[in-house]
PDB file of N, CA and C in Angstrom:
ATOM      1  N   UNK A   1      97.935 123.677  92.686  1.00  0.00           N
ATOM      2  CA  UNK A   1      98.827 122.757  92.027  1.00  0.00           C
ATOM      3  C   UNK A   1      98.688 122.882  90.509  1.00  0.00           C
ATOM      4  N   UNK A   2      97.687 123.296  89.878  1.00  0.00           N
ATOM      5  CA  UNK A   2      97.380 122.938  88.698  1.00  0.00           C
ATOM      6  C   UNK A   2      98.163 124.398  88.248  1.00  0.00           C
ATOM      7  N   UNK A   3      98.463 125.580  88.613  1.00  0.00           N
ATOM      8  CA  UNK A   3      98.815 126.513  88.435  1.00  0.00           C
ATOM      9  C   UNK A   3     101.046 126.022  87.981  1.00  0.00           C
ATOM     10  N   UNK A   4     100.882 125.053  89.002  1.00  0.00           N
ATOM     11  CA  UNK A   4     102.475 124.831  88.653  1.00  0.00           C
ATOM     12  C   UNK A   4     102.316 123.758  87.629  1.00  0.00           C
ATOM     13  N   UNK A   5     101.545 122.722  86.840  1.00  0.00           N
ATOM     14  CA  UNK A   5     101.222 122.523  85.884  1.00  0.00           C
ATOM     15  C   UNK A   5     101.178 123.616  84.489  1.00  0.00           C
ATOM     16  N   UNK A   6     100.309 124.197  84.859  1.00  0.00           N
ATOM     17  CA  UNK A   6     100.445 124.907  83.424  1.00  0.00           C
ATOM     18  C   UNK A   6     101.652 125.909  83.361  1.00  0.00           C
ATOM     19  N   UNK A   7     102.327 126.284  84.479  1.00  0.00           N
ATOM     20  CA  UNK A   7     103.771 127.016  84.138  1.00  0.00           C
ATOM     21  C   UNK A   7     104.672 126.187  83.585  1.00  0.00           C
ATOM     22  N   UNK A   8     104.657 124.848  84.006  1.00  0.00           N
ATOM     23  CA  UNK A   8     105.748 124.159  83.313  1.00  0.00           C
ATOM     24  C   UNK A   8     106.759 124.159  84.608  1.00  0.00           C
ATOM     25  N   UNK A   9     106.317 124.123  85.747  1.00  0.00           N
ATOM     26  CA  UNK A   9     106.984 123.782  87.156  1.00  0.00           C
ATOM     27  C   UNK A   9     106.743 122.575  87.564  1.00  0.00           C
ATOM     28  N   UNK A  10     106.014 121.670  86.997  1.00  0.00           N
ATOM     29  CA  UNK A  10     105.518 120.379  87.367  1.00  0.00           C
ATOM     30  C   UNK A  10     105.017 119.437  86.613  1.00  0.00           C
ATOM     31  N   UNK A  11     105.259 118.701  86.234  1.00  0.00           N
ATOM     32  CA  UNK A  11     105.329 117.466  85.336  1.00  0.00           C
ATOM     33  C   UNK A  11     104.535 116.360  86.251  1.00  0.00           C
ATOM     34  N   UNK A  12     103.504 115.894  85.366  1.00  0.00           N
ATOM     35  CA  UNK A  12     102.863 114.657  86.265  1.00  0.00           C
ATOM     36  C   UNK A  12     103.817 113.278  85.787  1.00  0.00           C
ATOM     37  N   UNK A  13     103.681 112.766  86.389  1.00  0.00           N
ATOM     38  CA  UNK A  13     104.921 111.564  86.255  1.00  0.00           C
ATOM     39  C   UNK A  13     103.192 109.966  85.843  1.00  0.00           C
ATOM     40  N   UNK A  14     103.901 109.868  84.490  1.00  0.00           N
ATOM     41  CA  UNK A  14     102.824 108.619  83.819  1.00  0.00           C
ATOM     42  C   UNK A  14     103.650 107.408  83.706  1.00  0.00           C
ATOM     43  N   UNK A  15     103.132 106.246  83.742  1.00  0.00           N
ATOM     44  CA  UNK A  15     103.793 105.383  83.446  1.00  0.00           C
ATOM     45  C   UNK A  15     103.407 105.052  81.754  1.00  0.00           C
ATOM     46  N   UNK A  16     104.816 105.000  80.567  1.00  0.00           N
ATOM     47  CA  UNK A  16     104.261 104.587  79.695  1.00  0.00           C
ATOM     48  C   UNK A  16     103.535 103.749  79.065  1.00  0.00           C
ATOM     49  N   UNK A  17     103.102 102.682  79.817  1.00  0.00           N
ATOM     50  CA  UNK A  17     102.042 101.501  79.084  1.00  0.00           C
ATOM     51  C   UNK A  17     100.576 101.619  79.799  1.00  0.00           C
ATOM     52  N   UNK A  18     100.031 101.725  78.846  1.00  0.00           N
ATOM     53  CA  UNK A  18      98.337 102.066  79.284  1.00  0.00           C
ATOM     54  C   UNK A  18      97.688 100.902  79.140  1.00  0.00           C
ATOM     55  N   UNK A  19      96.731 100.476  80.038  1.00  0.00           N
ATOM     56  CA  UNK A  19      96.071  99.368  80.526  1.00  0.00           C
ATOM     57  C   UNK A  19      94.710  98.880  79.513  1.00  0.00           C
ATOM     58  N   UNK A  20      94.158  98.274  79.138  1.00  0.00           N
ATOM     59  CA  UNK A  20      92.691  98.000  78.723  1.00  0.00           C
ATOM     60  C   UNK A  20      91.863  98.123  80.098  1.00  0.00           C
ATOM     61  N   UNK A  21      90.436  98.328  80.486  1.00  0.00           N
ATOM     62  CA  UNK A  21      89.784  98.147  81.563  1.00  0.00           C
ATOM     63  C   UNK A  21      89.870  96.561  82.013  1.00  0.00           C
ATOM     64  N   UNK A  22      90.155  95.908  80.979  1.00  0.00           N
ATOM     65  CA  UNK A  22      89.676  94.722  81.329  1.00  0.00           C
ATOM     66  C   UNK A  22      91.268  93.703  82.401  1.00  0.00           C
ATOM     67  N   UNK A  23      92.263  94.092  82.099  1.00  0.00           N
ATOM     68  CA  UNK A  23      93.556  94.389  82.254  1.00  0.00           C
ATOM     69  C   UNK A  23      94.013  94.973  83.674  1.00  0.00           C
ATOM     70  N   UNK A  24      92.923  95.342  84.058  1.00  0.00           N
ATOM     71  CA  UNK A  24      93.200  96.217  85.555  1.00  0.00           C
ATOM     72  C   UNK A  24      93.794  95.498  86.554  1.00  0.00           C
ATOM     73  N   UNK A  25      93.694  93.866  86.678  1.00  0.00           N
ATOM     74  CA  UNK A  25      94.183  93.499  87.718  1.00  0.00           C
ATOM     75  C   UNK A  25      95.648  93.312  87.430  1.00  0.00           C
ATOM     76  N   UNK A  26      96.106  93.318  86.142  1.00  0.00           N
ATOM     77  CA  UNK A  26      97.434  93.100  85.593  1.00  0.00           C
ATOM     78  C   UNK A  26      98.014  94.725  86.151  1.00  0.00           C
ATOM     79  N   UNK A  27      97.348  95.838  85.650  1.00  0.00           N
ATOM     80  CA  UNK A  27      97.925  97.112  86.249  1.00  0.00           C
ATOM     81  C   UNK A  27      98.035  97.598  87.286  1.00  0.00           C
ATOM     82  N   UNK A  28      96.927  96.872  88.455  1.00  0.00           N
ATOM     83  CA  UNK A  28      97.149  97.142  89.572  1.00  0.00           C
ATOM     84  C   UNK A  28      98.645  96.309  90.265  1.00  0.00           C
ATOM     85  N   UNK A  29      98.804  94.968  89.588  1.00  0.00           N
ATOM     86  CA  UNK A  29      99.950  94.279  90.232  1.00  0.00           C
ATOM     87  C   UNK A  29     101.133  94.720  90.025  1.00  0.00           C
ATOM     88  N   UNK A  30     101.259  95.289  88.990  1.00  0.00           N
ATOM     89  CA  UNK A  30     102.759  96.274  88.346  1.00  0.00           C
ATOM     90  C   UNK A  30     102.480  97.628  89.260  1.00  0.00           C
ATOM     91  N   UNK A  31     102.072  97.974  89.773  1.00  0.00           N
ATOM     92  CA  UNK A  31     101.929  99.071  90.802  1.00  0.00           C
ATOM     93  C   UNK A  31     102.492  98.105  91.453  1.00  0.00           C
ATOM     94  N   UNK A  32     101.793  97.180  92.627  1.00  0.00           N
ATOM     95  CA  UNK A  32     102.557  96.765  94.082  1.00  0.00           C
ATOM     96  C   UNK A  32     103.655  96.401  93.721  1.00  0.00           C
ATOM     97  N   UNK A  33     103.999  95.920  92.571  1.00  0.00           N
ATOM     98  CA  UNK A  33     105.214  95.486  92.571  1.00  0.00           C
ATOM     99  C   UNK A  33     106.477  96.297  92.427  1.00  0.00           C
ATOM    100  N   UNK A  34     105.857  97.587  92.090  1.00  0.00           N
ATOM    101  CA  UNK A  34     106.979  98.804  91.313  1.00  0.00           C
ATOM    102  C   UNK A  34     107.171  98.447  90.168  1.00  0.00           C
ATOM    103  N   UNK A  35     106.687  98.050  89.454  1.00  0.00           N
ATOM    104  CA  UNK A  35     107.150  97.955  87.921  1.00  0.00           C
ATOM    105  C   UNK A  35     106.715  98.757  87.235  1.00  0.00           C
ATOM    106  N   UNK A  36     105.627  99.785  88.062  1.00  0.00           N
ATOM    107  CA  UNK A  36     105.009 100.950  87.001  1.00  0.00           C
ATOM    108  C   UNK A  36     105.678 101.886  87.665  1.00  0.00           C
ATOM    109  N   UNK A  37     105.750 103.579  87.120  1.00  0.00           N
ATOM    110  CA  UNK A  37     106.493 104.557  87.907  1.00  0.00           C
ATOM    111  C   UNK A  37     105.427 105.234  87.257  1.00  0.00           C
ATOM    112  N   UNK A  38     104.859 105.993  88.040  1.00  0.00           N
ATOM    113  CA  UNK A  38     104.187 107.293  87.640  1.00  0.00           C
ATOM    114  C   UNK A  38     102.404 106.404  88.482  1.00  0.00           C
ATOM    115  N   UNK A  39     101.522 107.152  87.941  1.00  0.00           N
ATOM    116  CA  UNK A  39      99.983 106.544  87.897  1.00  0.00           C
ATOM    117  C   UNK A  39     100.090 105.957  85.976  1.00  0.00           C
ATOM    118  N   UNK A  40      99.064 105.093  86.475  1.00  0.00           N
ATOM    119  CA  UNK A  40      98.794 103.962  85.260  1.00  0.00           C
ATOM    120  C   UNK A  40      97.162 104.295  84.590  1.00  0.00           C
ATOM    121  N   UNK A  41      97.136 104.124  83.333  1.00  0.00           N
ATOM    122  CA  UNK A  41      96.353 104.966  82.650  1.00  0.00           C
ATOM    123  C   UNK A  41      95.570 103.179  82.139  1.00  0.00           C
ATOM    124  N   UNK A  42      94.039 104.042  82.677  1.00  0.00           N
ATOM    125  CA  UNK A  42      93.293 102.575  82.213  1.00  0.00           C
ATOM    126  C   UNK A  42      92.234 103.369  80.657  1.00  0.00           C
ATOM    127  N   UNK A  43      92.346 102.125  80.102  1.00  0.00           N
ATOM    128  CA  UNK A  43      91.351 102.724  78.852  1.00  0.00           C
ATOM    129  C   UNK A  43      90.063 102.002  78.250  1.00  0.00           C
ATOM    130  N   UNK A  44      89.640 102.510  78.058  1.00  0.00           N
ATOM    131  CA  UNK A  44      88.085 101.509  77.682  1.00  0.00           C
ATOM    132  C   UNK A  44      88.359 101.064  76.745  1.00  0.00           C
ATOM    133  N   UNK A  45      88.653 101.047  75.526  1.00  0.00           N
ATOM    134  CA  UNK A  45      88.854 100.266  74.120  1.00  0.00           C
ATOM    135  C   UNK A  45      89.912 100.388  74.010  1.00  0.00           C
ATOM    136  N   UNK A  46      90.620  99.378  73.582  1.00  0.00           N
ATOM    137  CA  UNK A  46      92.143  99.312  72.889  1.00  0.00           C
ATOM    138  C   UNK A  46      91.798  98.044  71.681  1.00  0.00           C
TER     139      UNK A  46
END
């Protein structure tokens, strides 16, 4: 898979708003709900 990554055959699909760690239960609920599209990006410091 990672091979159709770096050709430029495959695009990982992100959701644009990135989470704080602390925030996670807020990012996990926009998942069940569909309000995120892609995987959701958690971050240690913001």
């Amino acid at each position: 898979m990672a091979h159709l990554v770096e050709n430029g055959r495959l695009d990982p699909l992100l959701a644009q708003e990135t989470f704080a760690f602390v925030e996670r239960g807020e990012a996990h609920r926009r998942l069940e709900q569909g309000e995120a599209v892609g995987k959701v990006s958690l971050v240690r410091d913001r």
